[in-house]
N, C-alpha and C. Protein backbone atom coordinates (compact mmCIF):
# COMPACT_ATOMS: atom_id res chain seq x y z
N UNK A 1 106.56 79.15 116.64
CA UNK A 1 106.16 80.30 115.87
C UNK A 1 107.12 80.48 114.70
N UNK A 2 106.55 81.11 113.57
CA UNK A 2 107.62 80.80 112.64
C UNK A 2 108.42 82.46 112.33
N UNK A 3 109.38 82.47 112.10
CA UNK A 3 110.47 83.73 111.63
C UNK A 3 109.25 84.59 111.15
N UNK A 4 109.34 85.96 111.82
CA UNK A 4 108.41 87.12 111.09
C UNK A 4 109.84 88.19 110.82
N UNK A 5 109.45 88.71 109.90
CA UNK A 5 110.26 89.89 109.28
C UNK A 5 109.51 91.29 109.61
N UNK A 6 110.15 91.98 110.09
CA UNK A 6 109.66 93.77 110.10
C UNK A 6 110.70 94.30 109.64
N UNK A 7 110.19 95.16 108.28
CA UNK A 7 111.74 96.18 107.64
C UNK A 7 110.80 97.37 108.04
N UNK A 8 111.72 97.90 108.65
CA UNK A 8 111.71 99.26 109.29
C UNK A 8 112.11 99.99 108.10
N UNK A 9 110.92 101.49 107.61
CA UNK A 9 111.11 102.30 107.19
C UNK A 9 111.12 103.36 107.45
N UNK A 10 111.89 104.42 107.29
CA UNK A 10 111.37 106.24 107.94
C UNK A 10 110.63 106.85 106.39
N UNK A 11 109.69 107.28 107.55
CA UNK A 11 108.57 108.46 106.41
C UNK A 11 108.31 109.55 107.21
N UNK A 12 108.26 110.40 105.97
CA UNK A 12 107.74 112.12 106.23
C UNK A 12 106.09 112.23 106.73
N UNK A 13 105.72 111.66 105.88
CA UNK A 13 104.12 111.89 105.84
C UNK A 13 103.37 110.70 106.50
N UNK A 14 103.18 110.47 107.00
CA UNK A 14 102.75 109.29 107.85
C UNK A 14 101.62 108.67 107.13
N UNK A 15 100.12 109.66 107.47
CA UNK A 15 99.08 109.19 106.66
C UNK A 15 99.18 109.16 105.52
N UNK A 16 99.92 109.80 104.49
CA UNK A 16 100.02 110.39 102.89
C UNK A 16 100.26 108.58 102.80
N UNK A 17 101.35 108.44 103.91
CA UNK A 17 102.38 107.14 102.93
C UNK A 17 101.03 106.20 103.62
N UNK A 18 100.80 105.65 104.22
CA UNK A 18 99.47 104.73 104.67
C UNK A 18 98.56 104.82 103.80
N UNK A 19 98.38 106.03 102.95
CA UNK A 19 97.54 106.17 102.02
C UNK A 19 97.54 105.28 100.82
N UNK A 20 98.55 105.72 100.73
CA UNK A 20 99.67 105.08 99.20
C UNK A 20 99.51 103.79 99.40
N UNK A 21 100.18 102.99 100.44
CA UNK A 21 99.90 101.77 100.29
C UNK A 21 98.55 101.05 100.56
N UNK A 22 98.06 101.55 101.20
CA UNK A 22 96.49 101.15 101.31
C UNK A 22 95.98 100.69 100.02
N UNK A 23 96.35 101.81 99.12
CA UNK A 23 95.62 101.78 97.42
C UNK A 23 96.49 100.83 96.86
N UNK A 24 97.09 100.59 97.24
CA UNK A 24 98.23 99.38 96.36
C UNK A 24 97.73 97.95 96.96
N UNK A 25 96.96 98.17 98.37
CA UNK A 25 96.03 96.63 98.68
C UNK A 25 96.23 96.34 99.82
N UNK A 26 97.47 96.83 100.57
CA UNK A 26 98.13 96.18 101.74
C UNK A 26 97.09 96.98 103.17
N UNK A 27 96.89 96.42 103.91
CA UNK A 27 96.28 96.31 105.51
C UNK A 27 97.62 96.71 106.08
N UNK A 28 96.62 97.13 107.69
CA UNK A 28 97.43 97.44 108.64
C UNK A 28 97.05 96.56 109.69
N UNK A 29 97.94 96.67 110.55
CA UNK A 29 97.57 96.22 112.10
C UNK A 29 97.56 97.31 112.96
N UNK A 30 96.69 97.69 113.30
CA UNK A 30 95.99 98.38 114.44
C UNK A 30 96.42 98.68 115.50
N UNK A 31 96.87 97.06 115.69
CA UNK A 31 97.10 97.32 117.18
C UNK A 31 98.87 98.14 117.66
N UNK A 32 99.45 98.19 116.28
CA UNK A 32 100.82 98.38 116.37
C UNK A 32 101.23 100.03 115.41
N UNK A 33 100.29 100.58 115.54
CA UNK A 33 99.62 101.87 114.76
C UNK A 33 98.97 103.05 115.41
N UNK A 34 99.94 103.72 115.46
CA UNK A 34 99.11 105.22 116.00
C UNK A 34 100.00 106.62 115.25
N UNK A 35 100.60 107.65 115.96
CA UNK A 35 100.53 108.61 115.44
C UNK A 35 102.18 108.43 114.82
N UNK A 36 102.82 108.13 115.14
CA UNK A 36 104.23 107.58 114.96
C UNK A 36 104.84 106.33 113.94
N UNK A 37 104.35 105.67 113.90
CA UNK A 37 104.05 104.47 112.88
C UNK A 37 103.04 103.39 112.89
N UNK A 38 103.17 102.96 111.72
CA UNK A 38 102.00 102.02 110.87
C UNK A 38 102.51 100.79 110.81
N UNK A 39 102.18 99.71 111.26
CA UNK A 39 102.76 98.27 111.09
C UNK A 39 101.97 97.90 109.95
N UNK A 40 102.43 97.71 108.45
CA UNK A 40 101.86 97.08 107.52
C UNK A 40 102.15 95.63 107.09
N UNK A 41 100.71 95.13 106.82
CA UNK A 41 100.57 93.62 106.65
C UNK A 41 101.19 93.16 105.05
N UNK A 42 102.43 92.46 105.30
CA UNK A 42 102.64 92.11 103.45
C UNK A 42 102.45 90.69 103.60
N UNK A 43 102.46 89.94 104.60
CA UNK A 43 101.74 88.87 104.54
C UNK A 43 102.09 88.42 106.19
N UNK A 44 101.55 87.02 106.06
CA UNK A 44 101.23 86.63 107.45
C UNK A 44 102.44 86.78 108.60
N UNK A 45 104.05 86.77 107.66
CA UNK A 45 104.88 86.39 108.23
C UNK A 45 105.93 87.61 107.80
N UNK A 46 105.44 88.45 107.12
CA UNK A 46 106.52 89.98 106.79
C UNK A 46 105.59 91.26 106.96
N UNK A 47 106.22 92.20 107.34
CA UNK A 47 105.66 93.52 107.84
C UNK A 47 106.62 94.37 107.35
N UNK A 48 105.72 95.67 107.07
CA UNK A 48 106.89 96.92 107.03
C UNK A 48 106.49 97.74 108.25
N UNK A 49 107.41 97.97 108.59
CA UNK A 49 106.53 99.12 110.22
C UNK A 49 107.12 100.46 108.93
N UNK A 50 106.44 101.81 108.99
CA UNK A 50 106.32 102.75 108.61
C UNK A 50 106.75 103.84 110.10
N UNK A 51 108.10 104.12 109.82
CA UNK A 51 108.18 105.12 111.37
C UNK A 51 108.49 106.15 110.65
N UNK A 52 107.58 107.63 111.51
CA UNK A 52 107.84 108.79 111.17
C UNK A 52 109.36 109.21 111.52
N UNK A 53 109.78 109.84 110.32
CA UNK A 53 111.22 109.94 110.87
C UNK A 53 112.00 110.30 112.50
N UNK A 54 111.46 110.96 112.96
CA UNK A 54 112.05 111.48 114.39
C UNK A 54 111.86 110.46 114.97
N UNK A 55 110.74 109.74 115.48
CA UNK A 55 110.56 108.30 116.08
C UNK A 55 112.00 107.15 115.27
N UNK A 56 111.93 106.93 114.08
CA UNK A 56 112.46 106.45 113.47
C UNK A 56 114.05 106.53 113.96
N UNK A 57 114.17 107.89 114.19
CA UNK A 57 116.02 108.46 114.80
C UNK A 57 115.99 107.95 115.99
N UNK A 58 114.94 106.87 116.83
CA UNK A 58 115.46 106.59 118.29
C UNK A 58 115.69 105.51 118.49
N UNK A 59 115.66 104.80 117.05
CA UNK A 59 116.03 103.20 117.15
C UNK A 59 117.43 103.19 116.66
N UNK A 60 118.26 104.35 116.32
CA UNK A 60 119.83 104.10 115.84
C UNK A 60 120.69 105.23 115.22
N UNK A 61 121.72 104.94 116.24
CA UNK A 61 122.99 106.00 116.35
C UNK A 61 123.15 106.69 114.90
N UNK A 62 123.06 106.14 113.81
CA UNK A 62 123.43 106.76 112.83
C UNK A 62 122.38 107.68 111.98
N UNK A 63 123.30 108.29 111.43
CA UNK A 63 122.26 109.41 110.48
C UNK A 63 121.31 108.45 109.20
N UNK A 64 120.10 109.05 109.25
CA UNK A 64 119.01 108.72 108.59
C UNK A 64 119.45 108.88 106.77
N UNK A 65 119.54 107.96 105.98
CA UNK A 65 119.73 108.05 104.34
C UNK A 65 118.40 109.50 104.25
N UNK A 66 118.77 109.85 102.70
CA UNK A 66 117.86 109.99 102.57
C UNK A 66 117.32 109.45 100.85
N UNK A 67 116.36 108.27 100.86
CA UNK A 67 116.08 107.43 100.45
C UNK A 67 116.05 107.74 98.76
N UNK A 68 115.94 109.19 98.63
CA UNK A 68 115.90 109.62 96.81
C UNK A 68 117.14 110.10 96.38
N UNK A 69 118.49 109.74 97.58
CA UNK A 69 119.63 110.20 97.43
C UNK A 69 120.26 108.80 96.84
N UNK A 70 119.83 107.76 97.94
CA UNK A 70 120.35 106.65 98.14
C UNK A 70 119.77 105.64 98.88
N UNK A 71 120.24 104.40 98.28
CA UNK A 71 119.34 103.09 98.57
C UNK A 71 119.93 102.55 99.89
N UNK A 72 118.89 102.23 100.95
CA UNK A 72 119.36 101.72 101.95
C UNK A 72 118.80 100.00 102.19
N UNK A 73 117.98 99.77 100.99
CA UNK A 73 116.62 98.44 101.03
C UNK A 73 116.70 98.37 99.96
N UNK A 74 116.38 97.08 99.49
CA UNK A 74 115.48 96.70 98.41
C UNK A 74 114.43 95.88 99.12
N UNK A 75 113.25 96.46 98.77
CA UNK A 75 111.81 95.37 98.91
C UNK A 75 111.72 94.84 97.88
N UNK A 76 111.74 93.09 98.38
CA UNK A 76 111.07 92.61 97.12
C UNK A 76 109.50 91.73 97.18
N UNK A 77 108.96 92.10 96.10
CA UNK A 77 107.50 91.82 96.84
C UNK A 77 107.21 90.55 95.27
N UNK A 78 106.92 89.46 95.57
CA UNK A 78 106.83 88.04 94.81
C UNK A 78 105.11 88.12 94.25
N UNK A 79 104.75 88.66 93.06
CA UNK A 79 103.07 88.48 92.74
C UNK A 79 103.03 87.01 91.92
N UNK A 80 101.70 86.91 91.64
CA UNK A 80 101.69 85.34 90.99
C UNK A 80 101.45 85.23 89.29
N UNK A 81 101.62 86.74 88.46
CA UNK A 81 101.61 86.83 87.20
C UNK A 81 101.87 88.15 86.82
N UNK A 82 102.20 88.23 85.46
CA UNK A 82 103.08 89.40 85.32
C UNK A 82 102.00 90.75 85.20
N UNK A 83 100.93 89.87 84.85
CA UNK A 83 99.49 90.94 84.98
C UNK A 83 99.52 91.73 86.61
N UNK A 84 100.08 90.77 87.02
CA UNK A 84 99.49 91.29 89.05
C UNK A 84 100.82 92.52 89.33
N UNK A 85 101.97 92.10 88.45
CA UNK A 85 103.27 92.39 88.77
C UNK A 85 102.87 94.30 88.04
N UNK A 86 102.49 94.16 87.19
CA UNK A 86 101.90 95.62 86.03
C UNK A 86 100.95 96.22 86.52
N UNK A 87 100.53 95.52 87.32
CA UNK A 87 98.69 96.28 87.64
C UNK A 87 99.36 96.99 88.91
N UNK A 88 99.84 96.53 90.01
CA UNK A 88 100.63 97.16 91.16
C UNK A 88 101.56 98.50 91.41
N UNK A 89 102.45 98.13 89.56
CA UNK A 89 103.67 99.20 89.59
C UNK A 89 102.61 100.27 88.80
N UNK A 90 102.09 100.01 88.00
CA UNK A 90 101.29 100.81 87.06
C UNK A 90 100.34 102.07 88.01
N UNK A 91 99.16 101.43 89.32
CA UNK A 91 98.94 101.46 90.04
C UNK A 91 99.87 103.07 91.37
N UNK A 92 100.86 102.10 91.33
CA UNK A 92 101.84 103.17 92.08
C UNK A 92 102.30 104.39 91.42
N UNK A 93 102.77 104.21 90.15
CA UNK A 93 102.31 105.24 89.61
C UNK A 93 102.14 106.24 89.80
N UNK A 94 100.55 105.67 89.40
CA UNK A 94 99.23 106.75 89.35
C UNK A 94 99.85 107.50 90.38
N UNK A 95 99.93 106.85 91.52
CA UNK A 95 99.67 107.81 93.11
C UNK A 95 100.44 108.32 93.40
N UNK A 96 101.49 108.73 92.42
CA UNK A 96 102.62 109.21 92.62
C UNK A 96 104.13 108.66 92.93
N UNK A 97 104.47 107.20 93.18
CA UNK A 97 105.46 106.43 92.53
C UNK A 97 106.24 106.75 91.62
N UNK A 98 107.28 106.87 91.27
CA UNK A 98 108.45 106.86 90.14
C UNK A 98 109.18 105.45 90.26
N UNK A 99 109.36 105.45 88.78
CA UNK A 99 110.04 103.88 88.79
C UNK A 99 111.67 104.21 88.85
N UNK A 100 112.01 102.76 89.45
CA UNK A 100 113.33 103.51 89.78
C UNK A 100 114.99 102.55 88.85
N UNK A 101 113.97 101.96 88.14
CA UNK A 101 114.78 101.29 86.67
C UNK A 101 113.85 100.82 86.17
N UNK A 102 114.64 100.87 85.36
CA UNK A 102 113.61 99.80 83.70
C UNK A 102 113.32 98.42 84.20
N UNK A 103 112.28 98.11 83.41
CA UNK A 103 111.66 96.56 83.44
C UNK A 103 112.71 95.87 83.39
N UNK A 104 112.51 94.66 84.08
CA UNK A 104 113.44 93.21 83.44
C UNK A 104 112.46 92.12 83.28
N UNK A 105 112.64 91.85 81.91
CA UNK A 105 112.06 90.59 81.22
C UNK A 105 113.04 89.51 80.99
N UNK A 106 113.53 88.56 82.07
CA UNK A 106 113.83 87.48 81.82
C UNK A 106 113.50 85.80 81.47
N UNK A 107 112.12 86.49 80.72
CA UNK A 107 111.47 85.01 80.16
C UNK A 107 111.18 84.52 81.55
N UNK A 108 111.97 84.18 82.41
CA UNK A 108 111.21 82.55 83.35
C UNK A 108 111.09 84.09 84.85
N UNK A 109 111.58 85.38 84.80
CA UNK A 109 111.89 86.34 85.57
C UNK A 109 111.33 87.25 85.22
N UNK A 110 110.55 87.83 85.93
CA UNK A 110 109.69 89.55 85.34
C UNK A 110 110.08 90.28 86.58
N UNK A 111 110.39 91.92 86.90
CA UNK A 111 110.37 93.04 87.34
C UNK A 111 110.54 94.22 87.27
N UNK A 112 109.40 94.65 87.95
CA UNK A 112 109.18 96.15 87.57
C UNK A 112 109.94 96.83 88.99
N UNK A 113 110.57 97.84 89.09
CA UNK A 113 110.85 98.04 90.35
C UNK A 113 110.05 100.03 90.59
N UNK A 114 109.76 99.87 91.88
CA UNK A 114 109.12 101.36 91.58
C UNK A 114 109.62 102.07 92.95
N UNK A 115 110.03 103.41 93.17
CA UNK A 115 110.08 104.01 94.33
C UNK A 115 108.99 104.55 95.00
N UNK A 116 108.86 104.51 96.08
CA UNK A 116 107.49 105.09 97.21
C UNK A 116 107.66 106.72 97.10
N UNK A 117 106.69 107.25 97.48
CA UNK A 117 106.65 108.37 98.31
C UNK A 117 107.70 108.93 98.93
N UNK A 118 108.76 108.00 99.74
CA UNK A 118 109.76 108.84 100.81
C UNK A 118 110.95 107.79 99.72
N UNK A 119 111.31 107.42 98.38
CA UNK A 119 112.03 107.00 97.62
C UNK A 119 112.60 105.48 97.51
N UNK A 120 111.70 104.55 98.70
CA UNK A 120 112.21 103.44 99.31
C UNK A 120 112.42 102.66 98.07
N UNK A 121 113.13 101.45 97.39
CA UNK A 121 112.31 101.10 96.60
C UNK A 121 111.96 99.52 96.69
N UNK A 122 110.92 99.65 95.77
CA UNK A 122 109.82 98.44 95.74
C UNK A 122 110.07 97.62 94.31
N UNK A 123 110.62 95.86 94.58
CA UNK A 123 110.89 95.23 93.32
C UNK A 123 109.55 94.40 93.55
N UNK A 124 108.91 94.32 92.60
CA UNK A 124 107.59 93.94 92.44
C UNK A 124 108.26 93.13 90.91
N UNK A 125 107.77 91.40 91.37
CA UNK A 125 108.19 90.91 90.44
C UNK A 125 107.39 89.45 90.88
N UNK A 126 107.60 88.82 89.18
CA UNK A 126 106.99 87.45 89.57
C UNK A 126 108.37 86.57 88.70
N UNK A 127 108.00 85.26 88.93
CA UNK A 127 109.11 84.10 88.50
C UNK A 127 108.23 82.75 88.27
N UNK A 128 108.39 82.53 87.39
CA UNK A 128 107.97 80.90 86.66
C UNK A 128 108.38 80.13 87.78
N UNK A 129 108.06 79.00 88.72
CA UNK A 129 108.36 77.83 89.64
C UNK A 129 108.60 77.06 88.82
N UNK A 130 108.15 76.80 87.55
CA UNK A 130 108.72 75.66 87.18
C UNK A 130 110.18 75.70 86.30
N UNK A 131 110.85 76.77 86.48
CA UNK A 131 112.03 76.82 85.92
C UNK A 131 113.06 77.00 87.01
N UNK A 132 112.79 76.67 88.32
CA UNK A 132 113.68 76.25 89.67
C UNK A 132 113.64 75.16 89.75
N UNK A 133 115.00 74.11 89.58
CA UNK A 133 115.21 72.93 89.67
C UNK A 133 115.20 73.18 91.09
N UNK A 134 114.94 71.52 91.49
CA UNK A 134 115.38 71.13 92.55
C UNK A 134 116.39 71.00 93.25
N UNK A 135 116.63 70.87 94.38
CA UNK A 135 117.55 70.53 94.96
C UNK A 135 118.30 69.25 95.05
């Protein structure tokens, strides 16, 4: 089986934030989803579980950030053109998103980075392959 990733997040609003990302494209799994958290699909082999905060306080001794204070993550999420990379942050937005720095245009490097709902933030970016040499 190959390495799966789950980044554990705490949220206020449970459905609000399921909402949010729903409209941004991403699925859930069902089977790992009820009133407490949302296991979201970012691809076959990475997940964000979405835990309501109090649930969230029983996986660890320490006090909870709070995410529009201070960064505890960076997500970085890889699209396949800078159109996909604009349409997403643009997108978030709308739904209430704040960006949480300026663009970076590095010619062979594009990102937009945007904060969620509960302040997490999200680097939504794409990169030229053909300007990674080999090994």
């Amino acid at each position: 089986m190959a390495t799966k990733l789950f980044v554990n997040l705490a949220v206020k609003d449970l459905p609000k934030t399921m909402e949010f990302f729903k409209e941004l494209g991403f699925k859930y799994n069902y089977q790992f989803t009820d009133e407490n958290a949302a296991c979201m699909i970012i691809n076959e082999d990475a997940y964000a579980m979405l835990l309501v905060e109090k649930f969230f306080k029983e996986f660890t001794r320490k006090e909870l950030v709070d995410a529009h204070k201070s960064t505890e993550v960076l997500c970085a999420i890889m699209k396949d053109t800078k159109d996909e990379v604009n349409e997403m942050v643009d997108k978030a937005l709308a739904l209430g998103a704040t960006e949480s720095r300026e663009t970076q245009d590095l010619g062979f490097m594009y990102s937009r980075p945007f904060s969620d709902l509960d302040g997490h933030i999200w680097e939504v970016g794409w990169m030229d392959m053909n300007y990674i040499q080999p090994e």
